[in-house]
PDB file of N, CA and C in Angstrom:
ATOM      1  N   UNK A   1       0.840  -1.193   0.000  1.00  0.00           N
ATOM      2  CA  UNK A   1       0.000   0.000   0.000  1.00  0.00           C
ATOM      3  C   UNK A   1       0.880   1.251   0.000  1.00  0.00           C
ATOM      4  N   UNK A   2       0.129   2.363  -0.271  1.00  0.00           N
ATOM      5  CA  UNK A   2       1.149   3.319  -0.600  1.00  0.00           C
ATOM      6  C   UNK A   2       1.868   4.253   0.949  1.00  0.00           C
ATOM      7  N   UNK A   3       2.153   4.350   1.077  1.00  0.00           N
ATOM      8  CA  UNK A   3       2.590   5.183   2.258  1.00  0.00           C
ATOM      9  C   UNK A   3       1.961   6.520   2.799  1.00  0.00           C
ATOM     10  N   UNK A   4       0.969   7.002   2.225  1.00  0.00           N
ATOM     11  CA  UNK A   4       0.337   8.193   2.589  1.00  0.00           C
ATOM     12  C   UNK A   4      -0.801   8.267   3.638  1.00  0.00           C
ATOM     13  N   UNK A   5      -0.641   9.193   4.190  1.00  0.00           N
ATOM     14  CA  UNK A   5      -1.602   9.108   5.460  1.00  0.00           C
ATOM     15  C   UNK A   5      -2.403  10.390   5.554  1.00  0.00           C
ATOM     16  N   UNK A   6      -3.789  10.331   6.038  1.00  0.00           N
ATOM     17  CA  UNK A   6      -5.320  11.261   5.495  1.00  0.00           C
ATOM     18  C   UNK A   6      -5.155  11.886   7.409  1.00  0.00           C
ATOM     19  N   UNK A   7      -5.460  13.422   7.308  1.00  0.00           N
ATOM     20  CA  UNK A   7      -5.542  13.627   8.369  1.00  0.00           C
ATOM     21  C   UNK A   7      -6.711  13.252   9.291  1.00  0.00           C
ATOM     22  N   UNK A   8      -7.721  11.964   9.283  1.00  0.00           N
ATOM     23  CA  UNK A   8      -8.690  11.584   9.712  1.00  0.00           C
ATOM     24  C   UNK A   8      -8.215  10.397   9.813  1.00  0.00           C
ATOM     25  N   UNK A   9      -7.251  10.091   9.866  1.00  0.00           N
ATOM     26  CA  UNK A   9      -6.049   8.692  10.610  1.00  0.00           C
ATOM     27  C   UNK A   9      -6.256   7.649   9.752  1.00  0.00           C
ATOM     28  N   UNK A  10      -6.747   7.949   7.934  1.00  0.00           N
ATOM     29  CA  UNK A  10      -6.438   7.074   7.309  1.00  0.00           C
ATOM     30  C   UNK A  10      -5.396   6.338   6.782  1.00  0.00           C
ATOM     31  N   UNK A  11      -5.403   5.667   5.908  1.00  0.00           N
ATOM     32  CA  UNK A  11      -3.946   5.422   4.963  1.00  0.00           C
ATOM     33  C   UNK A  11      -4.562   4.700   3.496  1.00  0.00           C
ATOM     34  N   UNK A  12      -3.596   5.404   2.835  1.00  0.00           N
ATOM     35  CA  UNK A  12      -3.921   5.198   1.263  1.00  0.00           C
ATOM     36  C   UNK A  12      -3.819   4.041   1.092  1.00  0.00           C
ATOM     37  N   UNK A  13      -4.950   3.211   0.132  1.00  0.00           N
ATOM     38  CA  UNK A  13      -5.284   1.764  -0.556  1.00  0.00           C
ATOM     39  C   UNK A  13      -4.526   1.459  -1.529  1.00  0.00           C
ATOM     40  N   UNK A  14      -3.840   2.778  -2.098  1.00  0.00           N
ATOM     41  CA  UNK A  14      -3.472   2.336  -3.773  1.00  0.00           C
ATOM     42  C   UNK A  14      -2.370   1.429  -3.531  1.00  0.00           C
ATOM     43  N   UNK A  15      -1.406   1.290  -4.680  1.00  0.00           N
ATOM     44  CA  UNK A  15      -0.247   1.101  -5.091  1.00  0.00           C
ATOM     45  C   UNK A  15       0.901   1.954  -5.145  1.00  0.00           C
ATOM     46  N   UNK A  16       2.215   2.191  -4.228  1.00  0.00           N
ATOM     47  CA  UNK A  16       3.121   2.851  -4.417  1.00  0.00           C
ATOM     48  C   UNK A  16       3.248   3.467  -5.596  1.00  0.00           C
ATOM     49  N   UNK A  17       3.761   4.292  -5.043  1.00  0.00           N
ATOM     50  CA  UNK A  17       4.007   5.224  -6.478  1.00  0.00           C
ATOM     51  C   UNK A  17       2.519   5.669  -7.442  1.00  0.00           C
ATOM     52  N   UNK A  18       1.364   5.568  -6.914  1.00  0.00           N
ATOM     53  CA  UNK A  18       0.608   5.942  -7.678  1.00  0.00           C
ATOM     54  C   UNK A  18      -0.041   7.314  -8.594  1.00  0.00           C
ATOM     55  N   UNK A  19      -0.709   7.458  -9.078  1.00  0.00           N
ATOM     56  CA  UNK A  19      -1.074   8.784  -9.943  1.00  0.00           C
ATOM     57  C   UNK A  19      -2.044   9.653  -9.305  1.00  0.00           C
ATOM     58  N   UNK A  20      -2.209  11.240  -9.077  1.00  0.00           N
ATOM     59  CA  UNK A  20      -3.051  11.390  -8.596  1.00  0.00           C
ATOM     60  C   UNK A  20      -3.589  11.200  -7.622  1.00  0.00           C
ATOM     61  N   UNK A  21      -4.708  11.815  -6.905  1.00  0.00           N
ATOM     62  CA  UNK A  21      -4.971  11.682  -5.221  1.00  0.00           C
ATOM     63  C   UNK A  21      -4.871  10.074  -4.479  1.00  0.00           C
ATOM     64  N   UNK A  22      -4.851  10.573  -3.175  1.00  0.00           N
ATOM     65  CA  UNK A  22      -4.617   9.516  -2.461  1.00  0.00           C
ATOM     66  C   UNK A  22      -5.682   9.674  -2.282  1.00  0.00           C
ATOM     67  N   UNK A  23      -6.384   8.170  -1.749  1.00  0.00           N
ATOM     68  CA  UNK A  23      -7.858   7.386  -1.182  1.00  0.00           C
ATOM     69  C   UNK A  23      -7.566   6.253  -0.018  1.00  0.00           C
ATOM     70  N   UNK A  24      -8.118   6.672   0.949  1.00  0.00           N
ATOM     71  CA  UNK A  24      -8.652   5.182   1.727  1.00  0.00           C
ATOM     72  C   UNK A  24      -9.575   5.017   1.786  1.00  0.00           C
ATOM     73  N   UNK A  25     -10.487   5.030   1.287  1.00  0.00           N
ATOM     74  CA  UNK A  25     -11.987   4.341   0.648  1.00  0.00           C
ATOM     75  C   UNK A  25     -12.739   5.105   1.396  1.00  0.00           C
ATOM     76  N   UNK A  26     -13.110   5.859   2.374  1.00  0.00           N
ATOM     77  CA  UNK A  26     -13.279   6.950   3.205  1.00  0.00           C
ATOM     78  C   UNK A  26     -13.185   8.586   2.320  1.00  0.00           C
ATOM     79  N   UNK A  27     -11.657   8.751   2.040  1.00  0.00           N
ATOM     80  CA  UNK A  27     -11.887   9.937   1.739  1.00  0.00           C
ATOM     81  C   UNK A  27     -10.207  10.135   0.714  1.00  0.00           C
ATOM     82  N   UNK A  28     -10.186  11.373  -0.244  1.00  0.00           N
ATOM     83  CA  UNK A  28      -9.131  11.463  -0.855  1.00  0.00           C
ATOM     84  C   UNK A  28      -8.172  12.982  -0.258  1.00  0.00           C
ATOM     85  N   UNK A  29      -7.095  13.105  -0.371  1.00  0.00           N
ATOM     86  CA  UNK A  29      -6.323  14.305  -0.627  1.00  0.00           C
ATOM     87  C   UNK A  29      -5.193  13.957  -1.328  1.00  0.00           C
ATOM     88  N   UNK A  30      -4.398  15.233  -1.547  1.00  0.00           N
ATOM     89  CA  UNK A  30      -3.263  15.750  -1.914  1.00  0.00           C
ATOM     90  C   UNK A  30      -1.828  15.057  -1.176  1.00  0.00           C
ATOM     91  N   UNK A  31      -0.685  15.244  -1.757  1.00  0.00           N
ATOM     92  CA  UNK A  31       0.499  14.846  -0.806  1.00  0.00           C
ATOM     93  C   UNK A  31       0.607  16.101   0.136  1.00  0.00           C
ATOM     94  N   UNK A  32       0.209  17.475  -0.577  1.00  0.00           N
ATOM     95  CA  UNK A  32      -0.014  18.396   0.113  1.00  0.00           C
ATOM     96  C   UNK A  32      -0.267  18.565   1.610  1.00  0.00           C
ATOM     97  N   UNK A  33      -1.235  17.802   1.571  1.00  0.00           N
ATOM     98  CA  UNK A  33      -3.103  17.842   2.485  1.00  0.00           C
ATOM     99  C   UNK A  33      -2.250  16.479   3.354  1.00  0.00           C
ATOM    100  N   UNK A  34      -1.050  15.507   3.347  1.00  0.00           N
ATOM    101  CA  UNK A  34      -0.878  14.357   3.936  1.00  0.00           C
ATOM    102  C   UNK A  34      -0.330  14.631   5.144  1.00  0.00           C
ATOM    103  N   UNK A  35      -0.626  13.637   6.144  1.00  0.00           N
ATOM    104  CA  UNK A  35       0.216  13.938   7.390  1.00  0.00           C
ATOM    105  C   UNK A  35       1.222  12.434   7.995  1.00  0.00           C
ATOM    106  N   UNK A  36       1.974  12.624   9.014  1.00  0.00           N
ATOM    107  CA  UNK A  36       2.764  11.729   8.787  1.00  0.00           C
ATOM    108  C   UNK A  36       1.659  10.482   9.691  1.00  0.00           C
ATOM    109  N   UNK A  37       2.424   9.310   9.982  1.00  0.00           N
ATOM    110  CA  UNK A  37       1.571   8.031  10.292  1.00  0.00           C
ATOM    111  C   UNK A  37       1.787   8.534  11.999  1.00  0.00           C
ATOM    112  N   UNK A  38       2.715   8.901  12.268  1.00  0.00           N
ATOM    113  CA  UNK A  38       2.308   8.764  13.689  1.00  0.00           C
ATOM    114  C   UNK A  38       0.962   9.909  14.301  1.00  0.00           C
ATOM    115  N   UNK A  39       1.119  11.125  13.280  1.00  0.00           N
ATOM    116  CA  UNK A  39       0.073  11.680  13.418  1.00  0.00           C
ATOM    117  C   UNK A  39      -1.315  11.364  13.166  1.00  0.00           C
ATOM    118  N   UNK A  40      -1.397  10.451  11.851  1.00  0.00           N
ATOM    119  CA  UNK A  40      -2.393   9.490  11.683  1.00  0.00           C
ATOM    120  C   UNK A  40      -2.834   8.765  12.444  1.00  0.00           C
ATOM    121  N   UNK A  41      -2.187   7.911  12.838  1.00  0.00           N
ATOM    122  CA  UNK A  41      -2.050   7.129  14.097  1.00  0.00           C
ATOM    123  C   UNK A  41      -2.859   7.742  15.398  1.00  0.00           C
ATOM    124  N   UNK A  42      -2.249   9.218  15.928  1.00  0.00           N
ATOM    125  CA  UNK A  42      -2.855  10.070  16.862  1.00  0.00           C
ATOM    126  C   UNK A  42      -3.981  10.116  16.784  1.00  0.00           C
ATOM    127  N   UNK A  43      -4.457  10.395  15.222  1.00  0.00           N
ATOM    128  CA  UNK A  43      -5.886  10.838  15.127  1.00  0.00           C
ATOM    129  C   UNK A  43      -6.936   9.295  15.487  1.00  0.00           C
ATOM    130  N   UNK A  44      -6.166   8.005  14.991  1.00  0.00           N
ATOM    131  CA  UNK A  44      -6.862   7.082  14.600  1.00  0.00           C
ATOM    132  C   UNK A  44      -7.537   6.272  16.207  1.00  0.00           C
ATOM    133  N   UNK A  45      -5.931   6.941  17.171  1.00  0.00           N
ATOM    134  CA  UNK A  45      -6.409   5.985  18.488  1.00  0.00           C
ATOM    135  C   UNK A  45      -7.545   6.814  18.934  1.00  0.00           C
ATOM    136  N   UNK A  46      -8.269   7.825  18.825  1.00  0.00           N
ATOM    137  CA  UNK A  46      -9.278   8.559  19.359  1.00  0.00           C
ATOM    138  C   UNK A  46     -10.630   7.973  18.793  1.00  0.00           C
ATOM    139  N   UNK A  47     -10.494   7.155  17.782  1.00  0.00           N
ATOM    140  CA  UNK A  47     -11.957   6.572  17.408  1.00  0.00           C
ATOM    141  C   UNK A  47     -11.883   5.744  18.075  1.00  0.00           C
ATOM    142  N   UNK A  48     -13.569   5.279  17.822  1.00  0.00           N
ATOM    143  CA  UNK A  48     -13.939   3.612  18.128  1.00  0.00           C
ATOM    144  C   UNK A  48     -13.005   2.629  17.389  1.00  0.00           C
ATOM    145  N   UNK A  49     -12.637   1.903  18.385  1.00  0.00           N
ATOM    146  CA  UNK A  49     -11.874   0.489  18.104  1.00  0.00           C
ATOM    147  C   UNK A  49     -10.617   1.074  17.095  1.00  0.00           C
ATOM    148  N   UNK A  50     -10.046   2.230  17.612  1.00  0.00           N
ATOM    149  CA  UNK A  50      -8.378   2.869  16.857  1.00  0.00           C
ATOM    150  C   UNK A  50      -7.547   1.832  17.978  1.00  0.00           C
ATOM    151  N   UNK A  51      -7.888   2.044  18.926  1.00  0.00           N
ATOM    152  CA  UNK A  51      -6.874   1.843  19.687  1.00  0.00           C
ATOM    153  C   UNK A  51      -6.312   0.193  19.436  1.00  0.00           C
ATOM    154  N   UNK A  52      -7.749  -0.401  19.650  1.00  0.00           N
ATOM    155  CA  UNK A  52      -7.808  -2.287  19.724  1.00  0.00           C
ATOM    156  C   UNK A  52      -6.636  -1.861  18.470  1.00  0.00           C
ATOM    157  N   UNK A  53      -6.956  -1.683  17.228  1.00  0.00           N
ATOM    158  CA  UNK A  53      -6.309  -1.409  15.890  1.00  0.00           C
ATOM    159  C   UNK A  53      -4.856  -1.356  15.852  1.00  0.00           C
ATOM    160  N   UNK A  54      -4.654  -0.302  16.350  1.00  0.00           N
ATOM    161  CA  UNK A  54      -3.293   0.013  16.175  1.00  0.00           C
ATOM    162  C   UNK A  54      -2.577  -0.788  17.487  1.00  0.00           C
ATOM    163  N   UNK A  55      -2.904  -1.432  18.510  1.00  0.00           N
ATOM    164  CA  UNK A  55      -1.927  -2.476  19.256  1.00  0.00           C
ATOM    165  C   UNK A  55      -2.019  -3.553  18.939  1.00  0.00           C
ATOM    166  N   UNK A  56      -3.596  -4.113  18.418  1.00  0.00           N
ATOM    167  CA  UNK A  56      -3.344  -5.349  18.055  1.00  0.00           C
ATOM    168  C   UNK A  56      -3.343  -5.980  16.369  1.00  0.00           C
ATOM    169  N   UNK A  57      -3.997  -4.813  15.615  1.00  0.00           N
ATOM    170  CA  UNK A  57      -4.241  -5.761  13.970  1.00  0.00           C
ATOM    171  C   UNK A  57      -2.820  -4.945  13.430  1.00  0.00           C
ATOM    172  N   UNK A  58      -2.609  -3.742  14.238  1.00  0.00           N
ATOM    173  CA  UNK A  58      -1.091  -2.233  13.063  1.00  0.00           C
ATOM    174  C   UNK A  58      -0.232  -3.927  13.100  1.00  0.00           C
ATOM    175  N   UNK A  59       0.632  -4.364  14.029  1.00  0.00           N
ATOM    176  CA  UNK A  59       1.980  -5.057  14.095  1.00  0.00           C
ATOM    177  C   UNK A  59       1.742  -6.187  13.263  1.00  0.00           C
ATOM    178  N   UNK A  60       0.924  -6.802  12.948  1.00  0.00           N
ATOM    179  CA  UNK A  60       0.588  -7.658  12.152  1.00  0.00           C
ATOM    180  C   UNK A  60       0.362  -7.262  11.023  1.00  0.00           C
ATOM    181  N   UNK A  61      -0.600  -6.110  10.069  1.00  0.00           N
ATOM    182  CA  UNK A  61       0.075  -5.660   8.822  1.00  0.00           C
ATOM    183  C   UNK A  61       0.991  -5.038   8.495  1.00  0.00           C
ATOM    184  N   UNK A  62       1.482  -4.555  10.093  1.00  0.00           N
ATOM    185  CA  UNK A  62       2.951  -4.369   9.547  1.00  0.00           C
ATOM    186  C   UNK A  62       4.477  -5.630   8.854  1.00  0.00           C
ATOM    187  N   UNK A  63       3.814  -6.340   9.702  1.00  0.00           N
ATOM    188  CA  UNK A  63       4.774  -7.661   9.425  1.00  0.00           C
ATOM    189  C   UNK A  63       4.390  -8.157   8.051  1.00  0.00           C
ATOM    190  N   UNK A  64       2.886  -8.271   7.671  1.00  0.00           N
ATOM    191  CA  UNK A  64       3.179  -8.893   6.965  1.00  0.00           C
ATOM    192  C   UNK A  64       3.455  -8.298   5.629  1.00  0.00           C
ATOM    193  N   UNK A  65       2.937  -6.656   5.663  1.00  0.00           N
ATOM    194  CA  UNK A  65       3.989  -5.863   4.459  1.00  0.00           C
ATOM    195  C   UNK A  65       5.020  -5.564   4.550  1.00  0.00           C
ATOM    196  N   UNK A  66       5.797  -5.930   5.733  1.00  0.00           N
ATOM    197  CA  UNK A  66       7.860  -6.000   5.339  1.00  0.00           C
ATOM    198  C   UNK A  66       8.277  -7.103   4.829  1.00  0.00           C
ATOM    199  N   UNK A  67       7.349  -8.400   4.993  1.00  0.00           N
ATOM    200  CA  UNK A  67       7.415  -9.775   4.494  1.00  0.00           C
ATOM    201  C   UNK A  67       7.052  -9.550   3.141  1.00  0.00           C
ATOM    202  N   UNK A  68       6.001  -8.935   2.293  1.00  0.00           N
ATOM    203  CA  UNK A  68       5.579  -8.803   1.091  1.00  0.00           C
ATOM    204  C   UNK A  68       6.360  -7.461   0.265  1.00  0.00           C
ATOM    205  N   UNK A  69       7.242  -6.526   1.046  1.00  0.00           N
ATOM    206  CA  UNK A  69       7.786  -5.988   0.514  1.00  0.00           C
ATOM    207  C   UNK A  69       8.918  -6.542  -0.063  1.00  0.00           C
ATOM    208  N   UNK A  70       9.613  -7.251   1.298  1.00  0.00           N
ATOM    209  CA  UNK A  70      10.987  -8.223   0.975  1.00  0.00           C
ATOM    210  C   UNK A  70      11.081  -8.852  -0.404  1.00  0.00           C
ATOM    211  N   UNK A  71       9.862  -9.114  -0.796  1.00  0.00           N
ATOM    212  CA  UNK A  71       9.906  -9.975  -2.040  1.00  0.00           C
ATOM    213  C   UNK A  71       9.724 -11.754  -1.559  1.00  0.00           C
ATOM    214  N   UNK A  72       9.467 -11.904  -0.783  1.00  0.00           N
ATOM    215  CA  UNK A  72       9.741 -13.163   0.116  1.00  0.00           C
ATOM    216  C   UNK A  72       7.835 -13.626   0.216  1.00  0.00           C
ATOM    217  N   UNK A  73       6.973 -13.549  -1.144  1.00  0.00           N
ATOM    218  CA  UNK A  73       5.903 -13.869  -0.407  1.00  0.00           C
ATOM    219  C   UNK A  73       5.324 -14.568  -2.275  1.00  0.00           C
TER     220      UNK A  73
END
């Protein structure tokens, strides 16, 4: 997924390197308009079920996109 992060604690669906706005199926902006993940993150633990999210499902897609980045999948 692409690395961009929505100031409403999303993160972009596309494909690296993609064309044109970023989307997480929610909502689009600019690289402009992007903020970084830990700020994302900030915004995201303040919703319902951010928090469960980011301690228990974040480390697990994190793993398994350094595993699928590696080339190893």
């Amino acid at each position: 997924m692409c690395d961009s992060y929505c100031s409403h604690g999303g993160r972009c669906t596309k494909d690296p390197g993609h064309e044109g706005k970023h989307d997480s199926d929610y909502c689009t902006w600019t690289d402009a308009e992007a903020v970084t993940r830990e700020q994302a993150d900030e915004v995201l633990s303040t919703k319902a079920g951010g928090r469960d999210y980011l301690e228990t499902l974040q480390p697990i897609a994190d793993m398994i996109e350094s595993v699928w980045d590696d080339g190893d999948h």
